[in-house]
PDB file of N, CA and C in Angstrom:
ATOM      1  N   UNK A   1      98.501  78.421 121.056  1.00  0.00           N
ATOM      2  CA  UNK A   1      97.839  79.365 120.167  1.00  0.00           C
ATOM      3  C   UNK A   1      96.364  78.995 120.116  1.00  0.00           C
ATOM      4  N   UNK A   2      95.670  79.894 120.247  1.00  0.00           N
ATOM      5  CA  UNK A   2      93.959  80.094 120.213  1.00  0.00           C
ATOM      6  C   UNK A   2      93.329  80.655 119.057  1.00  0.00           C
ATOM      7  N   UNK A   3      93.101  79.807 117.697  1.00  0.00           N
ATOM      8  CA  UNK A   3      92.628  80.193 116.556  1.00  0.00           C
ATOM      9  C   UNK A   3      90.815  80.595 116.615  1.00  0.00           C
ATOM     10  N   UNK A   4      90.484  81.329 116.052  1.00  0.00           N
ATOM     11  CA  UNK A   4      88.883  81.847 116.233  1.00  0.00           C
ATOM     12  C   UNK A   4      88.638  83.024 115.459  1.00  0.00           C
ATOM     13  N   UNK A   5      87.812  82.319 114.109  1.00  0.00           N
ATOM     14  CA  UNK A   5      87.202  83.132 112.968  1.00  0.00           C
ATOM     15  C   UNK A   5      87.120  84.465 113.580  1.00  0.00           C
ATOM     16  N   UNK A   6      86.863  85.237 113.026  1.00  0.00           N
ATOM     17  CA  UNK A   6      86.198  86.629 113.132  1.00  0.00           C
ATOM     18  C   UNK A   6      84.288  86.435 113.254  1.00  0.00           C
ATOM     19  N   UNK A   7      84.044  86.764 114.381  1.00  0.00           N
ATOM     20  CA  UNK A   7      82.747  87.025 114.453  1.00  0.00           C
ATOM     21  C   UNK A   7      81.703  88.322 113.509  1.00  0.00           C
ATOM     22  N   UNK A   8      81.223  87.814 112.654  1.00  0.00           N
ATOM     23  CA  UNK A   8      80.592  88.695 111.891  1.00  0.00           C
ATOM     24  C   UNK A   8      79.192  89.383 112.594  1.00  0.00           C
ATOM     25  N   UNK A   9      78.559  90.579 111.643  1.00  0.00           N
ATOM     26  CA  UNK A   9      77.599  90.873 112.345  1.00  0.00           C
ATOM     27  C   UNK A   9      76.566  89.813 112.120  1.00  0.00           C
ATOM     28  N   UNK A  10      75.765  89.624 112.592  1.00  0.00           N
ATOM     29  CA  UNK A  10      74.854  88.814 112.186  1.00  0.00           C
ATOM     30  C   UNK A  10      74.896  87.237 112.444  1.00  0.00           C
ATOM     31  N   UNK A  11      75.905  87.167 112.845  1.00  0.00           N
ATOM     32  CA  UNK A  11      76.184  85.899 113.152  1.00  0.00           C
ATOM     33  C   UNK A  11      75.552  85.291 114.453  1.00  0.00           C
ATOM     34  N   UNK A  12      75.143  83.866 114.433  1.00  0.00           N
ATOM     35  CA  UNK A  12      74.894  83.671 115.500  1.00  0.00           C
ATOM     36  C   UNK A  12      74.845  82.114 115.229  1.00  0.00           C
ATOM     37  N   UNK A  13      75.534  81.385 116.723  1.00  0.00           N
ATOM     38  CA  UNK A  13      76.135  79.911 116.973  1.00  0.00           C
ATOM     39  C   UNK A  13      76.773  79.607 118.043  1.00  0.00           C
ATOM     40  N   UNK A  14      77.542  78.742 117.977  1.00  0.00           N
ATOM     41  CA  UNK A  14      78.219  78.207 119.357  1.00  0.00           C
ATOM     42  C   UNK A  14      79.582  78.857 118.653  1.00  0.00           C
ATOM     43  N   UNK A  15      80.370  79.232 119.260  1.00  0.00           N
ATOM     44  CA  UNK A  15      82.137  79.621 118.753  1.00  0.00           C
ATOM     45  C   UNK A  15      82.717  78.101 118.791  1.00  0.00           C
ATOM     46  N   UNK A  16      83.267  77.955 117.760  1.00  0.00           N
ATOM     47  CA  UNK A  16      84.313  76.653 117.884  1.00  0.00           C
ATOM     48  C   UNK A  16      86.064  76.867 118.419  1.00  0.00           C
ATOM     49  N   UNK A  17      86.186  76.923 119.107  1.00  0.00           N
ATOM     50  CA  UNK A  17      88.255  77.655 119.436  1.00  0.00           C
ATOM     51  C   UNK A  17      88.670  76.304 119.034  1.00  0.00           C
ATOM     52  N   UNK A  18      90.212  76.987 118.469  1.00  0.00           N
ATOM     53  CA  UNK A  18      91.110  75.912 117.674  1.00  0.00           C
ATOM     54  C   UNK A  18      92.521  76.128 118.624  1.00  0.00           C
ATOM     55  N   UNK A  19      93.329  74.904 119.199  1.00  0.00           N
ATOM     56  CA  UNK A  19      93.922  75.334 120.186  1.00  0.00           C
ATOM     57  C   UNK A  19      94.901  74.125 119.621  1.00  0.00           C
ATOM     58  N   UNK A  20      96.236  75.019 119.184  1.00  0.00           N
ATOM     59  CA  UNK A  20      97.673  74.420 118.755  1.00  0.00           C
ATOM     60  C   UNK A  20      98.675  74.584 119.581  1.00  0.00           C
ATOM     61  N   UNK A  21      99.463  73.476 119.786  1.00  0.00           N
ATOM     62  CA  UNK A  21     100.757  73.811 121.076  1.00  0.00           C
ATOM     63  C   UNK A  21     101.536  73.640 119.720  1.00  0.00           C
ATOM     64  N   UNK A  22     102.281  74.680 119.329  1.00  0.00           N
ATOM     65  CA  UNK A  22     103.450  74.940 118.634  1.00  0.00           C
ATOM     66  C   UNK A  22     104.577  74.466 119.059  1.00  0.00           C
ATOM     67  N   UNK A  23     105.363  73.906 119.933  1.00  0.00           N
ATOM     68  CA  UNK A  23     106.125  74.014 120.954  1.00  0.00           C
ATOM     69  C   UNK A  23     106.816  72.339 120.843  1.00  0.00           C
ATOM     70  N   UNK A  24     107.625  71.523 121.062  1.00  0.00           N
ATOM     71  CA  UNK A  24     107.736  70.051 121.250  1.00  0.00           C
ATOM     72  C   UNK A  24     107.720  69.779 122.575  1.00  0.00           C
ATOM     73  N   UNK A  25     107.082  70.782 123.485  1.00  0.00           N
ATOM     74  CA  UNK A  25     107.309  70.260 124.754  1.00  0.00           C
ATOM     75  C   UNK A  25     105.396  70.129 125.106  1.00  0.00           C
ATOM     76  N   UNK A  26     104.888  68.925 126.265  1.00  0.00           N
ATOM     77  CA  UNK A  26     103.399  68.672 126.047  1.00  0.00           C
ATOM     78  C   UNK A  26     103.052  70.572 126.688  1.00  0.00           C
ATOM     79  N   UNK A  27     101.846  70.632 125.947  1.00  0.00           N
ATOM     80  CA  UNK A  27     101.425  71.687 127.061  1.00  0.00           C
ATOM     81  C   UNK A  27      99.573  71.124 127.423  1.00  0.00           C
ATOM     82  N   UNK A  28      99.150  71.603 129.062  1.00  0.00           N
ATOM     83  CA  UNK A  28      97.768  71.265 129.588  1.00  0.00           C
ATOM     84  C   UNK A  28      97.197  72.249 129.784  1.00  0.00           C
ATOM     85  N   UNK A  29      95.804  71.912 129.469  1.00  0.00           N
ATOM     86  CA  UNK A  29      94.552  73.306 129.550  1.00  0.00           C
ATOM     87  C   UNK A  29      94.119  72.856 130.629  1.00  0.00           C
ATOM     88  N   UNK A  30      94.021  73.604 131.235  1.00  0.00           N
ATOM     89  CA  UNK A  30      93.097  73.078 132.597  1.00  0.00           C
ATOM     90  C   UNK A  30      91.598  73.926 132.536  1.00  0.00           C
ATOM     91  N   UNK A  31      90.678  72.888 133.404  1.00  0.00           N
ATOM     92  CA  UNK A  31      89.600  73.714 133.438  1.00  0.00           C
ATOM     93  C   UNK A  31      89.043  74.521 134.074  1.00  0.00           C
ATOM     94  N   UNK A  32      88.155  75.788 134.096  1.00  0.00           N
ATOM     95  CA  UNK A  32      87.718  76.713 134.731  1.00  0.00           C
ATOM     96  C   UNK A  32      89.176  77.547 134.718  1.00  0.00           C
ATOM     97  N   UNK A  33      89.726  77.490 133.998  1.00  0.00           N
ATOM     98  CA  UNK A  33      90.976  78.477 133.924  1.00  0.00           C
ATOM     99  C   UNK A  33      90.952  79.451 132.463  1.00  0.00           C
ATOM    100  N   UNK A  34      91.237  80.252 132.154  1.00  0.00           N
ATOM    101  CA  UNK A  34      90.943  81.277 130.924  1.00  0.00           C
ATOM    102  C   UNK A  34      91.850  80.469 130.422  1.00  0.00           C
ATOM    103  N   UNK A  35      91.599  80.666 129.058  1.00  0.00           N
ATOM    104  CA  UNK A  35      92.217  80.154 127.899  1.00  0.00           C
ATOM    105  C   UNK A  35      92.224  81.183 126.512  1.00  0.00           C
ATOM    106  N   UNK A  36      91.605  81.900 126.140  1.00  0.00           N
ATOM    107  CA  UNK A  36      91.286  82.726 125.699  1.00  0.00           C
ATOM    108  C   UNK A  36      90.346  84.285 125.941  1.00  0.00           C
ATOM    109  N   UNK A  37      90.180  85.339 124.788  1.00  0.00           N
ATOM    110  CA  UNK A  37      89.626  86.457 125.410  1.00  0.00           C
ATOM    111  C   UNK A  37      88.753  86.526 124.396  1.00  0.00           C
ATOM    112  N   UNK A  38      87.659  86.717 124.485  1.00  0.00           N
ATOM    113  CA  UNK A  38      86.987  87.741 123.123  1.00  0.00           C
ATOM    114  C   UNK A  38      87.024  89.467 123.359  1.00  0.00           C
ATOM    115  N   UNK A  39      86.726  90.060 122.505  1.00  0.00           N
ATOM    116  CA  UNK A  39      86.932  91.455 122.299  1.00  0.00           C
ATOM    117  C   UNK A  39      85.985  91.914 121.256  1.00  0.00           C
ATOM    118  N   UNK A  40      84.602  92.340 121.891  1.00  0.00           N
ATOM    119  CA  UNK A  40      83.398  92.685 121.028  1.00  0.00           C
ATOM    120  C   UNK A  40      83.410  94.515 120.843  1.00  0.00           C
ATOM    121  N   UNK A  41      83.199  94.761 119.715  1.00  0.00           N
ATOM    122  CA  UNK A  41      83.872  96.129 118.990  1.00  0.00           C
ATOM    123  C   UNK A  41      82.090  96.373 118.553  1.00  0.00           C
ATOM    124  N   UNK A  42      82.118  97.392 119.003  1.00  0.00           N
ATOM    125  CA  UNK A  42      80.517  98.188 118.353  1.00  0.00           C
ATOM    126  C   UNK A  42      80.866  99.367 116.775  1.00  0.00           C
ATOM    127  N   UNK A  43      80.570  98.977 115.901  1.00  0.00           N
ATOM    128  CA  UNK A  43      80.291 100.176 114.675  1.00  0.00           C
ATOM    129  C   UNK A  43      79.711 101.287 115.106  1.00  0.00           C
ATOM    130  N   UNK A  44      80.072 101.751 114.239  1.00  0.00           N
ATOM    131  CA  UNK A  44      78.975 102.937 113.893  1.00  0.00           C
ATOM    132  C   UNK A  44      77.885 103.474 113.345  1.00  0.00           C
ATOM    133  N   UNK A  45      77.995 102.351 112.230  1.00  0.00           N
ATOM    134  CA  UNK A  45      77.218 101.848 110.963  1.00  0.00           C
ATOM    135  C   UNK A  45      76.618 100.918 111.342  1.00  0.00           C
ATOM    136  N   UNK A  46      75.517 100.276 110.655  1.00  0.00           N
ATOM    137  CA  UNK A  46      75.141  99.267 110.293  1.00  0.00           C
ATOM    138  C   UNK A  46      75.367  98.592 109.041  1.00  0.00           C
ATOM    139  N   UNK A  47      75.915  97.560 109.330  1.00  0.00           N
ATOM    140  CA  UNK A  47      76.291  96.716 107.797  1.00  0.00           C
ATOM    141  C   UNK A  47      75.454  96.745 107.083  1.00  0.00           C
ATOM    142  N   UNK A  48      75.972  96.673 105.790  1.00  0.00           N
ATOM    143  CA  UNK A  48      75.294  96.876 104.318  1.00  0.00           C
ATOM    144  C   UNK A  48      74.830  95.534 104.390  1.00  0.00           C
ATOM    145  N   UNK A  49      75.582  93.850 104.597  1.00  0.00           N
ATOM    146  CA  UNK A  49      75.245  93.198 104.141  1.00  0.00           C
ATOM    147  C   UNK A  49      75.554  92.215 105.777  1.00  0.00           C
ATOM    148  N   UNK A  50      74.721  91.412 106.644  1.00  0.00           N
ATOM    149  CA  UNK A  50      75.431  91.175 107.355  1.00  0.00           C
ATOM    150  C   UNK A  50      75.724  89.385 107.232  1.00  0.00           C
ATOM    151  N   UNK A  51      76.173  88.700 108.060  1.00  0.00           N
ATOM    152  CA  UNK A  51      76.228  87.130 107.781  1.00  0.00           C
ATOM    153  C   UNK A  51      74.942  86.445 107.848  1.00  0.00           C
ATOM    154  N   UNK A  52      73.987  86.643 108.450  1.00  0.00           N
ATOM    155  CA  UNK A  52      72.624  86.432 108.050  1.00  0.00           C
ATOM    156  C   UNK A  52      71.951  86.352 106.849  1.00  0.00           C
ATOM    157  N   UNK A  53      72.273  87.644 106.886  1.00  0.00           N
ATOM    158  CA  UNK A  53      72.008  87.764 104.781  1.00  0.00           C
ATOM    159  C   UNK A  53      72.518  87.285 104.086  1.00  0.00           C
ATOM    160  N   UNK A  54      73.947  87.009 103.904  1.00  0.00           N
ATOM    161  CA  UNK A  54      74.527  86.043 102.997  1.00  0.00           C
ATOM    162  C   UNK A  54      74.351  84.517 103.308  1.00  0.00           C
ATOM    163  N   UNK A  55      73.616  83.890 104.641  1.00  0.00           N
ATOM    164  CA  UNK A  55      73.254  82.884 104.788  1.00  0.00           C
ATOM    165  C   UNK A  55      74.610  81.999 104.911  1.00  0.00           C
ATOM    166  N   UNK A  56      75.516  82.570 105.804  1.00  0.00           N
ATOM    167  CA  UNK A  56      76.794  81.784 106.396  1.00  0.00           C
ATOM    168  C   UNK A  56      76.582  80.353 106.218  1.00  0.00           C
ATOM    169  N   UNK A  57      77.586  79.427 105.841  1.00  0.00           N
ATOM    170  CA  UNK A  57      77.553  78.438 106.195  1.00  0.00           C
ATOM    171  C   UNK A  57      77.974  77.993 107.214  1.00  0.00           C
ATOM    172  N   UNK A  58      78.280  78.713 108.197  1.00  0.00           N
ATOM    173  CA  UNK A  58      78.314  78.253 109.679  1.00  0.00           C
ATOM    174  C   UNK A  58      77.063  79.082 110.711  1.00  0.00           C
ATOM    175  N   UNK A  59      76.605  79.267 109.751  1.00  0.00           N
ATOM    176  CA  UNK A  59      75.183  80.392 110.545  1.00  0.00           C
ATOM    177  C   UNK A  59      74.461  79.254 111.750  1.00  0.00           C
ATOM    178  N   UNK A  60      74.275  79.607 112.606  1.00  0.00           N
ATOM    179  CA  UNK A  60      72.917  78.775 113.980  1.00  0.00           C
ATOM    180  C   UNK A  60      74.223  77.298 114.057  1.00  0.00           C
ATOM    181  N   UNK A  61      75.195  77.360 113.776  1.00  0.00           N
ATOM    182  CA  UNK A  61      76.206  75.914 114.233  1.00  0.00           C
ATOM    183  C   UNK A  61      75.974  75.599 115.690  1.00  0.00           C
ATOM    184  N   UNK A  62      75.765  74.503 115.911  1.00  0.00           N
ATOM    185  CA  UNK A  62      75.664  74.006 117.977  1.00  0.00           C
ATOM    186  C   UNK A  62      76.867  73.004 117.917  1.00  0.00           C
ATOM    187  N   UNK A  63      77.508  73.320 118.961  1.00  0.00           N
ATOM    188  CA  UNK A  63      78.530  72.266 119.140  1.00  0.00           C
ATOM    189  C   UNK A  63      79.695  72.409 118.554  1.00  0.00           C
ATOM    190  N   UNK A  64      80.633  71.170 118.640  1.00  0.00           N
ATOM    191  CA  UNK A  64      82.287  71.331 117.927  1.00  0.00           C
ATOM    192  C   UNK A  64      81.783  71.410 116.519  1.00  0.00           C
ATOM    193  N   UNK A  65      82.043  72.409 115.393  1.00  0.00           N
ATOM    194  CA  UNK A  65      81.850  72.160 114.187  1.00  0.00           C
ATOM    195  C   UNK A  65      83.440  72.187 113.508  1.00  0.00           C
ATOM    196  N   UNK A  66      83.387  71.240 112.505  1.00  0.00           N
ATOM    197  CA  UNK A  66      84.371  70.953 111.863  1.00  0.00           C
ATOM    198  C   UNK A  66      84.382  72.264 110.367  1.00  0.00           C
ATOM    199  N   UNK A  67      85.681  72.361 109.896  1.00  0.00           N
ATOM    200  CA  UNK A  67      85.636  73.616 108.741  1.00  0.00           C
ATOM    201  C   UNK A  67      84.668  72.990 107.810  1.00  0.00           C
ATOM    202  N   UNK A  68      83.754  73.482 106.961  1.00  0.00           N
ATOM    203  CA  UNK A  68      82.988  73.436 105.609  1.00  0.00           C
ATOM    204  C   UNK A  68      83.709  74.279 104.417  1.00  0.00           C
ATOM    205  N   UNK A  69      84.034  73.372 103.449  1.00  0.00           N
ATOM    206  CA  UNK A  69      84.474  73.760 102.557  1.00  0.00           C
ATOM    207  C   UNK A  69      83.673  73.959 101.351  1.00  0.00           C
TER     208      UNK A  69
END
């Protein structure tokens, strides 16, 4: 399983993916191999308020970031 916030408008950073083997058997990621998809959706609108403006606390993140609570 490939966990990954919802990308807001306004957002902007490195994506952190969260990657759980549910399973009791090992499972391997290999590299240069897909592992996940994104799926970028255009409005119609422009947000009223976007993550910029509310000043995300994961706003401009570089690197593995851990959750902020």
């Amino acid at each position: 399983i490939v966990n990954v916030t919802p990308l807001e408008p306004g957002w902007e950073g490195h994506v952190t993916l969260e990657f759980s083997n549910t399973t009791p058997l090992p499972a391997k990621i290999y590299a240069n191999e897909g592992a996940c998809q994104f799926l970028f959706l255009q409005g119609n609108e422009r947000p009223e308020v976007t993550y910029a403006d509310r000043a995300g606390k994961y706003m401009g993140q570089r690197g593995v970031t851990l959750p902020r609570l």
